[in-house]
C-alpha atoms as a PDB file:
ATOM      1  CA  UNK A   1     -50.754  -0.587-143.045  1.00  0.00           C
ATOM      2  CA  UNK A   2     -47.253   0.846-144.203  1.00  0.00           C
ATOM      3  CA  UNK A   3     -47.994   4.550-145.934  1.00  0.00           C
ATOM      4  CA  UNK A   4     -45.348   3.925-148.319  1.00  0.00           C
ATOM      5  CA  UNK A   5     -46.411   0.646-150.133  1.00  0.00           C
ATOM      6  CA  UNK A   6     -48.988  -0.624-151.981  1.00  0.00           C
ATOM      7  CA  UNK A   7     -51.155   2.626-150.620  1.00  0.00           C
ATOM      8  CA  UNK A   8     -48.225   5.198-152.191  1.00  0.00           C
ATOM      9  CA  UNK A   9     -47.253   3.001-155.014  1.00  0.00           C
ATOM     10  CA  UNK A  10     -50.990   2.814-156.407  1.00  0.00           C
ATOM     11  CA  UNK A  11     -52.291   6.244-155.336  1.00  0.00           C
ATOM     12  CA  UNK A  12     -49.184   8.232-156.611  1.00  0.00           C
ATOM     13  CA  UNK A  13     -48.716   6.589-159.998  1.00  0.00           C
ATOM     14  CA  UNK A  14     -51.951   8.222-161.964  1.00  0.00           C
ATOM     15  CA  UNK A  15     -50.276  11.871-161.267  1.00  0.00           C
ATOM     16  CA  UNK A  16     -46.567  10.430-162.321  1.00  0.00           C
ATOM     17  CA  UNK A  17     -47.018  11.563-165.842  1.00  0.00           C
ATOM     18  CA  UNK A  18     -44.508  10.874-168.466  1.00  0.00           C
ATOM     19  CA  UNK A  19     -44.216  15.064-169.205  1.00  0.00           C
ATOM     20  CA  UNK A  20     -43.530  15.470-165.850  1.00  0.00           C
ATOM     21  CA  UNK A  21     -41.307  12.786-165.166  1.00  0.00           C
ATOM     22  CA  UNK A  22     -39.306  13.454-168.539  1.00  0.00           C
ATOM     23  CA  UNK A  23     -38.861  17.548-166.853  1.00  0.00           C
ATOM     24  CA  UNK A  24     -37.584  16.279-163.369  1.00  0.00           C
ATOM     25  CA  UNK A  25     -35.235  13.472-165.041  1.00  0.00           C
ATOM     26  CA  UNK A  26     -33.751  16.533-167.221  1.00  0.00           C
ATOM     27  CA  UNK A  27     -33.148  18.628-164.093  1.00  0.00           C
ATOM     28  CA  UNK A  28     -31.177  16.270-162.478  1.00  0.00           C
ATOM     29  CA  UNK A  29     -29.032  15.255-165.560  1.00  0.00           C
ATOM     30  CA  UNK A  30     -28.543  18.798-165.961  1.00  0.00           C
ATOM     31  CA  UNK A  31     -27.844  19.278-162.418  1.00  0.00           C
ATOM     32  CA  UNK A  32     -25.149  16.184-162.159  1.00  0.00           C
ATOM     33  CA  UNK A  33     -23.634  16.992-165.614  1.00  0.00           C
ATOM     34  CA  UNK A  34     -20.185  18.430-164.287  1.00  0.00           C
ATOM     35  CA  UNK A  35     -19.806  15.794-161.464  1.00  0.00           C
ATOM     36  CA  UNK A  36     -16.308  15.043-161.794  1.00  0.00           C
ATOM     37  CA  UNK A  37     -15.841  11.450-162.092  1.00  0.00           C
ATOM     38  CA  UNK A  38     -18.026   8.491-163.394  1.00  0.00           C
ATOM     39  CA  UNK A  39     -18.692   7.023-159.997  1.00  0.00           C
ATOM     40  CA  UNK A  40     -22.338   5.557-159.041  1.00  0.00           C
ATOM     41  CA  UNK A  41     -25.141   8.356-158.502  1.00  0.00           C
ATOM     42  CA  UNK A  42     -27.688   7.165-156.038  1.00  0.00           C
ATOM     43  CA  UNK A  43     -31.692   7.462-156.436  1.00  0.00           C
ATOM     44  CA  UNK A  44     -32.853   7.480-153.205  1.00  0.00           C
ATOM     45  CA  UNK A  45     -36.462   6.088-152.793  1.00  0.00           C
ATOM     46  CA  UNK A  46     -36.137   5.179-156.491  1.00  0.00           C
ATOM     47  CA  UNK A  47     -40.183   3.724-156.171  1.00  0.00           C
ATOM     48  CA  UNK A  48     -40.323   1.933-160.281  1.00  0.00           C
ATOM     49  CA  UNK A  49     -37.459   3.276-161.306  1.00  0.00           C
ATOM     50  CA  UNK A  50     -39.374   6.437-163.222  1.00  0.00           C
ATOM     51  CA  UNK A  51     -36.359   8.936-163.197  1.00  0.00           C
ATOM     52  CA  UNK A  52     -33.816   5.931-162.875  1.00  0.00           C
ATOM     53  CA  UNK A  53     -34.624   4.361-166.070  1.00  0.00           C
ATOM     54  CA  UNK A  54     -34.595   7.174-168.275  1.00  0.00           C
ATOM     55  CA  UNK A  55     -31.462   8.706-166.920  1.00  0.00           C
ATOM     56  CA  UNK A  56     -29.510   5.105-167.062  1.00  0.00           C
ATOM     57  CA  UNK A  57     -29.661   4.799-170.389  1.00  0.00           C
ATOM     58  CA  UNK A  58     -28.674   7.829-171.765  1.00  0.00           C
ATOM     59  CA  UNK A  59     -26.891  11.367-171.455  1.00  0.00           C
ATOM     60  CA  UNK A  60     -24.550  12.574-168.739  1.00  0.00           C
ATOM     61  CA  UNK A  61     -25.988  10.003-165.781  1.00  0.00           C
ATOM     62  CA  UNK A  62     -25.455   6.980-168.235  1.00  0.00           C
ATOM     63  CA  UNK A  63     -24.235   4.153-166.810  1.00  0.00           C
ATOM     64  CA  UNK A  64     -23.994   5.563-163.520  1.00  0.00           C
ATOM     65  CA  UNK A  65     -27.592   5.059-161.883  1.00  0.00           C
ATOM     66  CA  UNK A  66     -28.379   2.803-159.274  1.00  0.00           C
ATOM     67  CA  UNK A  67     -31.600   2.659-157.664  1.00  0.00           C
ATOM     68  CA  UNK A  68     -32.265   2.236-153.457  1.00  0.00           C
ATOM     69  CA  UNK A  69     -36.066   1.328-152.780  1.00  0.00           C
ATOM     70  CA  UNK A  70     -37.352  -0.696-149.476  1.00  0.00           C
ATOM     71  CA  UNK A  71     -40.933  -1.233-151.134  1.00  0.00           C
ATOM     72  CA  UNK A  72     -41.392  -4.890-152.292  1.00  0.00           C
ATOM     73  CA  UNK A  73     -44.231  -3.872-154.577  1.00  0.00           C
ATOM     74  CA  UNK A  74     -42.019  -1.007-156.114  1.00  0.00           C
ATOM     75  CA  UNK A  75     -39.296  -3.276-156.728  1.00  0.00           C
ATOM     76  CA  UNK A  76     -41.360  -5.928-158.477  1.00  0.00           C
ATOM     77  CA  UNK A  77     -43.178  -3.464-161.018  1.00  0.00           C
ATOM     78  CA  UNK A  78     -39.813  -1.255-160.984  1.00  0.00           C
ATOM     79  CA  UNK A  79     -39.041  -0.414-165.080  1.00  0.00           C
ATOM     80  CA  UNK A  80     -35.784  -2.338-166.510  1.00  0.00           C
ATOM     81  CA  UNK A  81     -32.482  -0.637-167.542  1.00  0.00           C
ATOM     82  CA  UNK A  82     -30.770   0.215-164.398  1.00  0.00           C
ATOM     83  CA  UNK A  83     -29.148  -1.918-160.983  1.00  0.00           C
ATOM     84  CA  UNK A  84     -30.947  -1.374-157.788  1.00  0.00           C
ATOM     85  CA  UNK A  85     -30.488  -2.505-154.638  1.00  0.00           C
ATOM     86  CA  UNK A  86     -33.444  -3.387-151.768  1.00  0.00           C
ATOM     87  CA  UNK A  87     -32.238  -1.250-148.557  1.00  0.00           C
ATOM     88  CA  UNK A  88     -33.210   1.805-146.137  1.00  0.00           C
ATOM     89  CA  UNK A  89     -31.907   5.414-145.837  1.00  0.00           C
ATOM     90  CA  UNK A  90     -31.403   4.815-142.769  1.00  0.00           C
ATOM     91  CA  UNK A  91     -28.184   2.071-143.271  1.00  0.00           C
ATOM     92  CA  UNK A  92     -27.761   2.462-146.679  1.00  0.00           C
ATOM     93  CA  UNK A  93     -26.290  -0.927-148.189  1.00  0.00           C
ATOM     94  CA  UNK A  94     -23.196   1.031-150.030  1.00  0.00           C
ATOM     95  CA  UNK A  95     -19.174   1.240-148.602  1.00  0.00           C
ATOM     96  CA  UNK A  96     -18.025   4.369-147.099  1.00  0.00           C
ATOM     97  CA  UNK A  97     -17.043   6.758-150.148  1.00  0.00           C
ATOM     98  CA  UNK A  98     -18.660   4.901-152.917  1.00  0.00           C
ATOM     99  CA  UNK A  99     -21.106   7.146-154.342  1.00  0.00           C
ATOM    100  CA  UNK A 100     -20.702  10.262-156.888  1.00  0.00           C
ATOM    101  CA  UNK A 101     -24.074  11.684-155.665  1.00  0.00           C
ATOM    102  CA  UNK A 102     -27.217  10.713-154.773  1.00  0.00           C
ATOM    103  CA  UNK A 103     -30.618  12.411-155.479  1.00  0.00           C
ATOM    104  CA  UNK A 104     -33.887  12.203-153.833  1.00  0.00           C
ATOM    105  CA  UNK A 105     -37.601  13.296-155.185  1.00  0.00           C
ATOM    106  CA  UNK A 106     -40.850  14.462-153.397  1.00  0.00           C
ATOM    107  CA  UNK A 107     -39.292  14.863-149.457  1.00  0.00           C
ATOM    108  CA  UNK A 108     -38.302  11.556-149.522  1.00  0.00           C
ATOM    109  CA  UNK A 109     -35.542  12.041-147.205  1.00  0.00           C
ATOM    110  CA  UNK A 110     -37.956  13.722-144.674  1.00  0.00           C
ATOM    111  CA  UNK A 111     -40.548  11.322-143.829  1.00  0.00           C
ATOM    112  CA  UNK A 112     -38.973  10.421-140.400  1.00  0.00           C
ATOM    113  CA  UNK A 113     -38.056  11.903-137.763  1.00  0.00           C
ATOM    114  CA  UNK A 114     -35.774  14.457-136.497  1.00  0.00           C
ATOM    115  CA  UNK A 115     -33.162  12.280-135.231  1.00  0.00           C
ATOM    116  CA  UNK A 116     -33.665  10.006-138.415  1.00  0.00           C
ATOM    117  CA  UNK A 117     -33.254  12.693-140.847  1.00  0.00           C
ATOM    118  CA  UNK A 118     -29.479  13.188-138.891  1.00  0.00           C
ATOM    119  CA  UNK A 119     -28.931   9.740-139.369  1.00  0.00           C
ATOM    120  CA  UNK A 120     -29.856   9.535-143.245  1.00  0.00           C
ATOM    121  CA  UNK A 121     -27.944  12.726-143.783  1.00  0.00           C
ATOM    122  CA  UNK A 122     -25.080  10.876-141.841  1.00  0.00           C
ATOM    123  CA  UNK A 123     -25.471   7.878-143.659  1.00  0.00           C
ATOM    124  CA  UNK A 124     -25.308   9.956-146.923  1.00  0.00           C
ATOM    125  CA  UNK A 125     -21.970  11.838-145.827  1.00  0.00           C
ATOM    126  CA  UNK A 126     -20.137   8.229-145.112  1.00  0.00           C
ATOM    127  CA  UNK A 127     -20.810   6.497-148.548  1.00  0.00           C
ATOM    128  CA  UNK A 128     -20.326   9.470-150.648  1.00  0.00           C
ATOM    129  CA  UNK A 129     -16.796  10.915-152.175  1.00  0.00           C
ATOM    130  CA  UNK A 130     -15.919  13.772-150.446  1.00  0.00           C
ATOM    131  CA  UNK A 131     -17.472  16.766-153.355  1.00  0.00           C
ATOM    132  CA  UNK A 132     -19.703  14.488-153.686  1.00  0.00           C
ATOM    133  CA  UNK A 133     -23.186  16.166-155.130  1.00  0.00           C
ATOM    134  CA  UNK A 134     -26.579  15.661-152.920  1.00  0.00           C
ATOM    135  CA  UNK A 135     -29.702  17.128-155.058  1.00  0.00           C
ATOM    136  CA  UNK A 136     -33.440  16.624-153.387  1.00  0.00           C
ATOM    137  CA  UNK A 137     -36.416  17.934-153.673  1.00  0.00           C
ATOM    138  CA  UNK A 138     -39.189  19.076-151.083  1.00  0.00           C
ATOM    139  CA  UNK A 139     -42.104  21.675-150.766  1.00  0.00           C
ATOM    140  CA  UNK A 140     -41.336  25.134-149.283  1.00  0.00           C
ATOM    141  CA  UNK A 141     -42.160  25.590-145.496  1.00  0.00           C
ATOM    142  CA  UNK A 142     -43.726  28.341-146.528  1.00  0.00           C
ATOM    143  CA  UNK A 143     -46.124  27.539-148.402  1.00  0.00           C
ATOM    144  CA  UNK A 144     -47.273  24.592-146.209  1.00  0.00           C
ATOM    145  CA  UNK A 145     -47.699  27.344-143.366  1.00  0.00           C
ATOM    146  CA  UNK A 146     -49.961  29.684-145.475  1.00  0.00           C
ATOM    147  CA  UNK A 147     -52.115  26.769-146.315  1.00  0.00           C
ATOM    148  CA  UNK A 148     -52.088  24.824-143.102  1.00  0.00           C
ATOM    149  CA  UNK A 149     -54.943  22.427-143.859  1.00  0.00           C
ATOM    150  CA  UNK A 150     -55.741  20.472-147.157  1.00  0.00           C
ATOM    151  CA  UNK A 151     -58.192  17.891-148.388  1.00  0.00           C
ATOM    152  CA  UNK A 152     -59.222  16.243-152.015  1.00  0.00           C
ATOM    153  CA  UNK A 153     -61.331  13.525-153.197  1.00  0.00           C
ATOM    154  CA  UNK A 154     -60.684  12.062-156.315  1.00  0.00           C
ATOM    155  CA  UNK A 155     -61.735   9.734-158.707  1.00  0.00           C
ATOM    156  CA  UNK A 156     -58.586   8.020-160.193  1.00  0.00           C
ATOM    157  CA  UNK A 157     -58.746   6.675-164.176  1.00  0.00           C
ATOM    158  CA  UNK A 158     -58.874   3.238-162.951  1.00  0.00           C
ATOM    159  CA  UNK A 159     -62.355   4.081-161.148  1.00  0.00           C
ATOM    160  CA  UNK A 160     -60.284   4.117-157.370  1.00  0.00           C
ATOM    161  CA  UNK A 161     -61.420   6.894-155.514  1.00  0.00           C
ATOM    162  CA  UNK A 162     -58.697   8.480-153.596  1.00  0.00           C
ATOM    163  CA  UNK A 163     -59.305  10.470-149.728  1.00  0.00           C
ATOM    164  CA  UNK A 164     -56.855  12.497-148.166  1.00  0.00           C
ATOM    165  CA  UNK A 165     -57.045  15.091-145.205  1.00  0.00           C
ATOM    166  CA  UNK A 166     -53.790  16.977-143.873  1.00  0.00           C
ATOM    167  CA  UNK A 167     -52.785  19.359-140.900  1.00  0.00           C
ATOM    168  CA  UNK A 168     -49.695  21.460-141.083  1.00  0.00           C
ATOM    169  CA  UNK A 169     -48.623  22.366-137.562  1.00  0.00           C
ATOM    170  CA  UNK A 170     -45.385  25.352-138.003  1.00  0.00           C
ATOM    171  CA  UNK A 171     -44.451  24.725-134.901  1.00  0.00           C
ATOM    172  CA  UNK A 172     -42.935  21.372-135.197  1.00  0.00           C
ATOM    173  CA  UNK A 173     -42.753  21.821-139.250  1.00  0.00           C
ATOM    174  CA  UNK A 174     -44.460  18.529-139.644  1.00  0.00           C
ATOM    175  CA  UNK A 175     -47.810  17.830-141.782  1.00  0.00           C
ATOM    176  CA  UNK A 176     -49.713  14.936-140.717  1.00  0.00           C
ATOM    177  CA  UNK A 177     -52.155  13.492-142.989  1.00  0.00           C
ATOM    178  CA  UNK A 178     -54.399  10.433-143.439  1.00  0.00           C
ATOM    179  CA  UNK A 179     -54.754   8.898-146.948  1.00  0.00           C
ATOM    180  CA  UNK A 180     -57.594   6.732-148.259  1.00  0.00           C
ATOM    181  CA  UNK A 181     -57.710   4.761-151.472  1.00  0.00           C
ATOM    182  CA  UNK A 182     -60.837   2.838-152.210  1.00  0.00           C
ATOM    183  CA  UNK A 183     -60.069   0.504-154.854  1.00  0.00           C
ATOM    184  CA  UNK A 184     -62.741  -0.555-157.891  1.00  0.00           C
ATOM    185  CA  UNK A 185     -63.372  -3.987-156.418  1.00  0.00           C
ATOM    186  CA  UNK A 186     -64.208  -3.093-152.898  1.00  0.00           C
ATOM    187  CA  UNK A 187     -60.883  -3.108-151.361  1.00  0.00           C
ATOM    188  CA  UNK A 188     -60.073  -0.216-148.812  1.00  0.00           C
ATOM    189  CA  UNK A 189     -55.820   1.020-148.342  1.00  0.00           C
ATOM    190  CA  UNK A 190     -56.005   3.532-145.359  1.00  0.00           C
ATOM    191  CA  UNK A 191     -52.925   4.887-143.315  1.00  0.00           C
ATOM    192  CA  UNK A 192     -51.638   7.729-142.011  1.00  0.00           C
ATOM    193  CA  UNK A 193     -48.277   9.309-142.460  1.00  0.00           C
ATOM    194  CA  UNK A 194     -46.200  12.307-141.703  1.00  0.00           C
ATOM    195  CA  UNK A 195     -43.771  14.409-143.764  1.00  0.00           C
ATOM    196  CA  UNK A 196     -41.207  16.974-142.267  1.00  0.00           C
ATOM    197  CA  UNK A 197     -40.931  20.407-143.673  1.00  0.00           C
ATOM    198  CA  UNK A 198     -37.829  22.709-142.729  1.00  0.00           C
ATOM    199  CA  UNK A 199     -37.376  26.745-142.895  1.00  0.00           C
ATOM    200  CA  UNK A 200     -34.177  26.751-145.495  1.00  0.00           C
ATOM    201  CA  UNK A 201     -31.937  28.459-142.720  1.00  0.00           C
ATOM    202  CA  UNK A 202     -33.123  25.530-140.685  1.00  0.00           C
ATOM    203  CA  UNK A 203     -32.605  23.419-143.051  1.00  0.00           C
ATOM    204  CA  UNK A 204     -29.023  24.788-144.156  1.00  0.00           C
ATOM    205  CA  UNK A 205     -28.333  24.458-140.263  1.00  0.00           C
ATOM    206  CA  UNK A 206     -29.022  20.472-140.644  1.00  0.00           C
ATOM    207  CA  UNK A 207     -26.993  19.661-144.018  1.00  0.00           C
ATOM    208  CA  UNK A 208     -23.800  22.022-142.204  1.00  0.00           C
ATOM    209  CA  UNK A 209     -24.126  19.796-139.070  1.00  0.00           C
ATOM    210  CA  UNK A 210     -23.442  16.765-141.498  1.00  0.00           C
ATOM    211  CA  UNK A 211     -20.727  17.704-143.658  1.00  0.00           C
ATOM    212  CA  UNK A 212     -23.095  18.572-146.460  1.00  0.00           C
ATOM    213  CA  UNK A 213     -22.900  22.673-147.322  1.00  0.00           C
ATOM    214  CA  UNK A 214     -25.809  24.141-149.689  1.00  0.00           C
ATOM    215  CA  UNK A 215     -24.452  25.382-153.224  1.00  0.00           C
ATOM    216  CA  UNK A 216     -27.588  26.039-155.126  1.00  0.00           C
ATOM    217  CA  UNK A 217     -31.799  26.520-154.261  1.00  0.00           C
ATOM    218  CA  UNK A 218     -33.976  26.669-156.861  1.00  0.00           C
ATOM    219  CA  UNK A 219     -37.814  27.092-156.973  1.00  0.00           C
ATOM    220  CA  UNK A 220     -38.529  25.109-160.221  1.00  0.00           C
ATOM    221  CA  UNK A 221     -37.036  22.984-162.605  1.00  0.00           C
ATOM    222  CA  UNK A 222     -36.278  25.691-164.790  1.00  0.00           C
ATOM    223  CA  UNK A 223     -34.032  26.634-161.953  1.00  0.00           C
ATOM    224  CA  UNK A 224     -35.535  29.394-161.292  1.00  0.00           C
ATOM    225  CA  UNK A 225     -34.714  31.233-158.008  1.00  0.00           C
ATOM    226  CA  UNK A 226     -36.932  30.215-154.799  1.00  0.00           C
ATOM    227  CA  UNK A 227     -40.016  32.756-153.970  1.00  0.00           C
ATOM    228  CA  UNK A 228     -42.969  33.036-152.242  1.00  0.00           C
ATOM    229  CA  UNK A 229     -44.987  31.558-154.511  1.00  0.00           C
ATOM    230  CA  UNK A 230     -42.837  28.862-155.208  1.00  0.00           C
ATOM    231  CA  UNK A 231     -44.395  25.370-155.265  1.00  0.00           C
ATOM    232  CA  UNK A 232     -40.890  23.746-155.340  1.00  0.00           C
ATOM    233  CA  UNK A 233     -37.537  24.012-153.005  1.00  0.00           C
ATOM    234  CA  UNK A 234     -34.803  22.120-155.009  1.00  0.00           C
ATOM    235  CA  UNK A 235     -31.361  22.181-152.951  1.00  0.00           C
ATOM    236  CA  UNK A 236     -28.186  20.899-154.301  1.00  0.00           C
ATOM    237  CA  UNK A 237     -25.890  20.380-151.637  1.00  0.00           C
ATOM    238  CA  UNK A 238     -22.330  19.314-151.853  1.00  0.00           C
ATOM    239  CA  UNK A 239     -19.922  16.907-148.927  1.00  0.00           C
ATOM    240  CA  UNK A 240     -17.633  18.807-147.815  1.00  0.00           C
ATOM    241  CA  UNK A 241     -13.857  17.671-147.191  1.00  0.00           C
ATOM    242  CA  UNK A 242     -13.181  16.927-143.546  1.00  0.00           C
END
């Protein structure tokens, strides 16, 4: 089974509150507020359009979303009020300078591998505008390395019960993890899947060898500057000219 489908879609969507939704989708209006021309800002993974639909229809990003998802399932229960577009990060379906900016939530862009994460990053730098704004989100290595090993069981509203058990190796920054979801009627979505986490100087090294240069890192979505004890690594990173 493909980790991010129906297994992602259904086991992710009872902790995608409104209140936290409405919080991110503020950030990144706030953060794309000064992009200097109404060109198309990309959401990246958009899932059911959760950020895409609210910033779509109103304030600074109005007008100017369109969603990129692979997912069938996430297109077909995606919310209405903004285009999207079926495609992969890996050849994104947009012409070479196209985009104002893109964004991407919850290490979306780092579910790959090394050489794949080049190639996204790649793909990113030939269909944006050159000043182009890049804003995503991930987890701090950090904090992944002082808690190498995790595991919950949980009882979702809908009476699924939902398994998961990961290992955080430093050494090759990745945290593999298996995810169950038992469903109320019996039916059983299992799969594993891997997510890559990078030290920022490491991960400053990767956007420079792109084109991409870091202008801001925040911690929160208060923007609030990136600590130890920060839950949250937000970089905004901007295409460079040439």
């Amino acid at each position: 089974m493909d980790f991010f489908g129906e297994l992602y879609l259904r086991s992710t969507l009872p902790f995608l509150s409104e209140a936290v939704t409405a919080r991110e989708a503020e950030y990144l209006a706030r953060a794309f507020a000064d992009t200097p021309d109404t060109g198309f800002i990309a959401d990246l993974g958009c899932g059911h359009g959760r950020h895409a639909s609210r910033l779509n229809v109103s304030g600074p990003l109005a007008h100017r979303i369109i969603g990129l998802e692979k997912d069938a399932l996430s297109l077909s229960m995606r919310r209405r009020g903004f285009p999207v577009v079926r495609g992969d990060l890996r050849a994104l379906p947009f012409g070479e300078g196209t985009l104002s900016g893109a964004y991407a939530w919850y290490s979306t862009l780092f579910a790959f591998s090394d050489e794949e994460h080049v190639t996204i990053l790649r793909e990113l730098a030939r269909v944006m505008k050159r000043g182009g704004l890049l804003v995503f989100h991930t987890v701090p290595f950090e904090r992944l390395a002082a808690s190498p090993r995790a595991a919950f069981r949980r009882t979702l509203p809908d009476g699924g019960v939902l398994e998961e058990e990961s290992q955080f190796d430093a050494s090759t920054g990745r945290d593999e993890a298996r995810r169950t979801l038992t469903l109320k009627d019996g039916r059983v979505l299992s799969a594993s899947y891997a997510i890559r986490y990078y030290p920022l100087a490491e991960l400053a090294g990767l956007l420079e060898s792109t084109g991409f240069s870091i202008t801001w890192v925040h911690g929160g979505l208060e923007g609030e500057p990136l600590t130890q004890l920060s839950a949250d690594l937000i970089v905004g990173a901007v295409l460079r000219d040439g």
